[in-house]
C-alpha atoms as a PDB file:
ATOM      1  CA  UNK A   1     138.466 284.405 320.383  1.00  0.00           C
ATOM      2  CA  UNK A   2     140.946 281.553 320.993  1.00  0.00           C
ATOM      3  CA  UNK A   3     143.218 281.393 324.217  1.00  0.00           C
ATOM      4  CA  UNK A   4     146.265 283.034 322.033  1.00  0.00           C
ATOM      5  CA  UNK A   5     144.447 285.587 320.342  1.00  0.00           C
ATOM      6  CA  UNK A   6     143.030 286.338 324.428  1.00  0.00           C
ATOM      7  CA  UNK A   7     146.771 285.762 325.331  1.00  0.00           C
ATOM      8  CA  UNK A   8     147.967 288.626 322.531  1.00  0.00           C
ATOM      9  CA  UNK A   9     144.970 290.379 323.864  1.00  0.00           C
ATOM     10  CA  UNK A  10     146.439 290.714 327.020  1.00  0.00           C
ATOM     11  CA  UNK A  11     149.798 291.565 326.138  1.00  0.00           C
ATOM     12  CA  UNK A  12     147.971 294.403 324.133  1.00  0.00           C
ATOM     13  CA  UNK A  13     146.033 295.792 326.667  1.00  0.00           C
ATOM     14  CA  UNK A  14     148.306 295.164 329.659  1.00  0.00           C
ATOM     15  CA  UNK A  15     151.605 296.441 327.825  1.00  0.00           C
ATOM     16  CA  UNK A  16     150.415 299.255 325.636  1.00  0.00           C
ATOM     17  CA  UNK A  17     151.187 298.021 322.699  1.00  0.00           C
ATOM     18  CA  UNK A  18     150.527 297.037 319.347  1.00  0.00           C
ATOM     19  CA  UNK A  19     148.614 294.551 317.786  1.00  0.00           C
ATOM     20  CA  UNK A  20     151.229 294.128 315.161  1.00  0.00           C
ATOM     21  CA  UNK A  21     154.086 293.957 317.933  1.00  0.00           C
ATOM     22  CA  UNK A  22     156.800 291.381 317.974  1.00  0.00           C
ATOM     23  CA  UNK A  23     155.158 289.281 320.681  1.00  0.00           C
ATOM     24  CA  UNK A  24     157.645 286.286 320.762  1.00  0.00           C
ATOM     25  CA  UNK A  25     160.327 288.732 321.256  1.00  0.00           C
ATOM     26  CA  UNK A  26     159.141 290.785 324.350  1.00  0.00           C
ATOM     27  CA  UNK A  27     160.653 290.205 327.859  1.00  0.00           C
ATOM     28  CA  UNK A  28     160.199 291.673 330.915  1.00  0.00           C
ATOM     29  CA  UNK A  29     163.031 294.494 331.691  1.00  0.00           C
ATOM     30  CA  UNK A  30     164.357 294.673 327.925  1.00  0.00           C
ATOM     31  CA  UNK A  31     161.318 295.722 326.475  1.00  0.00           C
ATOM     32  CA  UNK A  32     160.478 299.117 326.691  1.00  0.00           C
ATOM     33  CA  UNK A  33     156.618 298.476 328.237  1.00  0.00           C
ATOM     34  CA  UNK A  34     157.494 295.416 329.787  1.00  0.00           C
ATOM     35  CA  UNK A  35     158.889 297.498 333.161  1.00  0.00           C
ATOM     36  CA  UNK A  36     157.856 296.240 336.759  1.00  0.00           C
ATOM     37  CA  UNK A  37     154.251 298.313 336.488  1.00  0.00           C
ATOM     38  CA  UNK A  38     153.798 296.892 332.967  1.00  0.00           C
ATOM     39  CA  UNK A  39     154.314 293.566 334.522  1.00  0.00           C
ATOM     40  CA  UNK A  40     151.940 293.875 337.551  1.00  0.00           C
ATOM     41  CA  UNK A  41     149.391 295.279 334.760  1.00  0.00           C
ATOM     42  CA  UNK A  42     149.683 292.030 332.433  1.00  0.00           C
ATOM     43  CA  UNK A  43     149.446 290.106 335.286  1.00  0.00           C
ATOM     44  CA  UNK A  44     145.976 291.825 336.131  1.00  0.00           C
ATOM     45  CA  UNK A  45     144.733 291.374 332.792  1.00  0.00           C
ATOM     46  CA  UNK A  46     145.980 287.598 332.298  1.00  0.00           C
ATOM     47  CA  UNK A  47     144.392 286.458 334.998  1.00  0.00           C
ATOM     48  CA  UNK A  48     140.936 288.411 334.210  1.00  0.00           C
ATOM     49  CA  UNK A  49     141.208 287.034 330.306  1.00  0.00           C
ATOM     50  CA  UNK A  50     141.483 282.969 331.855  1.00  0.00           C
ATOM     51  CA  UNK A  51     140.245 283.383 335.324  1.00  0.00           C
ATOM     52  CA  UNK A  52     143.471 281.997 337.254  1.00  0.00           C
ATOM     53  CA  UNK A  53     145.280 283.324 340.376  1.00  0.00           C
ATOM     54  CA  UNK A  54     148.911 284.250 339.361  1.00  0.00           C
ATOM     55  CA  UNK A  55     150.683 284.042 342.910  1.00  0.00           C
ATOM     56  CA  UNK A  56     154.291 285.162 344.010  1.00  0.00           C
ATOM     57  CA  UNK A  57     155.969 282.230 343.204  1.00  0.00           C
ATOM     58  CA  UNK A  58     154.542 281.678 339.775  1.00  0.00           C
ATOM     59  CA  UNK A  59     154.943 285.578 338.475  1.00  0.00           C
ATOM     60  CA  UNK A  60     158.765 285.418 339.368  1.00  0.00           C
ATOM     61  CA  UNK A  61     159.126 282.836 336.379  1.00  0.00           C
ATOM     62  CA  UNK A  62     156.738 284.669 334.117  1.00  0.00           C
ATOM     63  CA  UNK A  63     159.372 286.887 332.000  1.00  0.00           C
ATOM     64  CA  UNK A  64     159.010 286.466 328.364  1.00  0.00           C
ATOM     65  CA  UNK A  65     156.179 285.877 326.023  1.00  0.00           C
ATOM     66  CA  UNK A  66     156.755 282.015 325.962  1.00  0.00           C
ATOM     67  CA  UNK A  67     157.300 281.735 329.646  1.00  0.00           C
ATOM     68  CA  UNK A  68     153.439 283.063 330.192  1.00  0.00           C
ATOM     69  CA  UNK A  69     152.327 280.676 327.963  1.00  0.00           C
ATOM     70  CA  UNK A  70     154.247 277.890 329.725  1.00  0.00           C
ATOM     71  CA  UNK A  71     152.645 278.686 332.888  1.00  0.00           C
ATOM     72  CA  UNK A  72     149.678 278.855 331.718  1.00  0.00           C
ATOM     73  CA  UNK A  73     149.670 275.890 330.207  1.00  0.00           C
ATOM     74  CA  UNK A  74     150.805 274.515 333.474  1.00  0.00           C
ATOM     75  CA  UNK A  75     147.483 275.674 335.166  1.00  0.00           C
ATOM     76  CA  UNK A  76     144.823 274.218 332.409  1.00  0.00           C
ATOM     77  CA  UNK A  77     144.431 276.562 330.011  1.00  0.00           C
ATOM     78  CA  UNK A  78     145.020 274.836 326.750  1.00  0.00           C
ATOM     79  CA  UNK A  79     146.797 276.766 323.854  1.00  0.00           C
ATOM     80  CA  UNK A  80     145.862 273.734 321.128  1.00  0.00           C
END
């Protein structure tokens, strides 16, 4: 499995929802799943799926699908 299919993975898994969902559309507060518990929940599972330490100050910025990839490009995991 690639880093975005893990990435999808996570949103699946950590969100509730499904694998056919509208990833690049999803952000935290306007979609339904994506409340403050779904957050703390993805946040679990993405840093399980790439084995990184999400801290305070990053998971403030973390709010749509594009933004987690962003960050996570910004700690080493590479999304080819």
């Amino acid at each position: 499995m690639n880093n975005i299919e893990l990435y999808k993975t996570a949103f699946i898994n950590g969100l509730d929802v499904e694998p056919d969902a509208s990833f690049e559309e999803m952000k935290l507060g306007v979609t339904k799943e994506w409340d403050s518990i779904g957050h703390m929940t993805l946040i679990a599972e993405l840093e399980d799926a790439f084995d990184v330490d999400l801290d305070s100050d990053v998971i403030t910025d973390f709010n749509t699908y594009q933004s987690g990839i962003d960050l996570l490009k910004r700690l080493g995991v590479d999304f080819g």
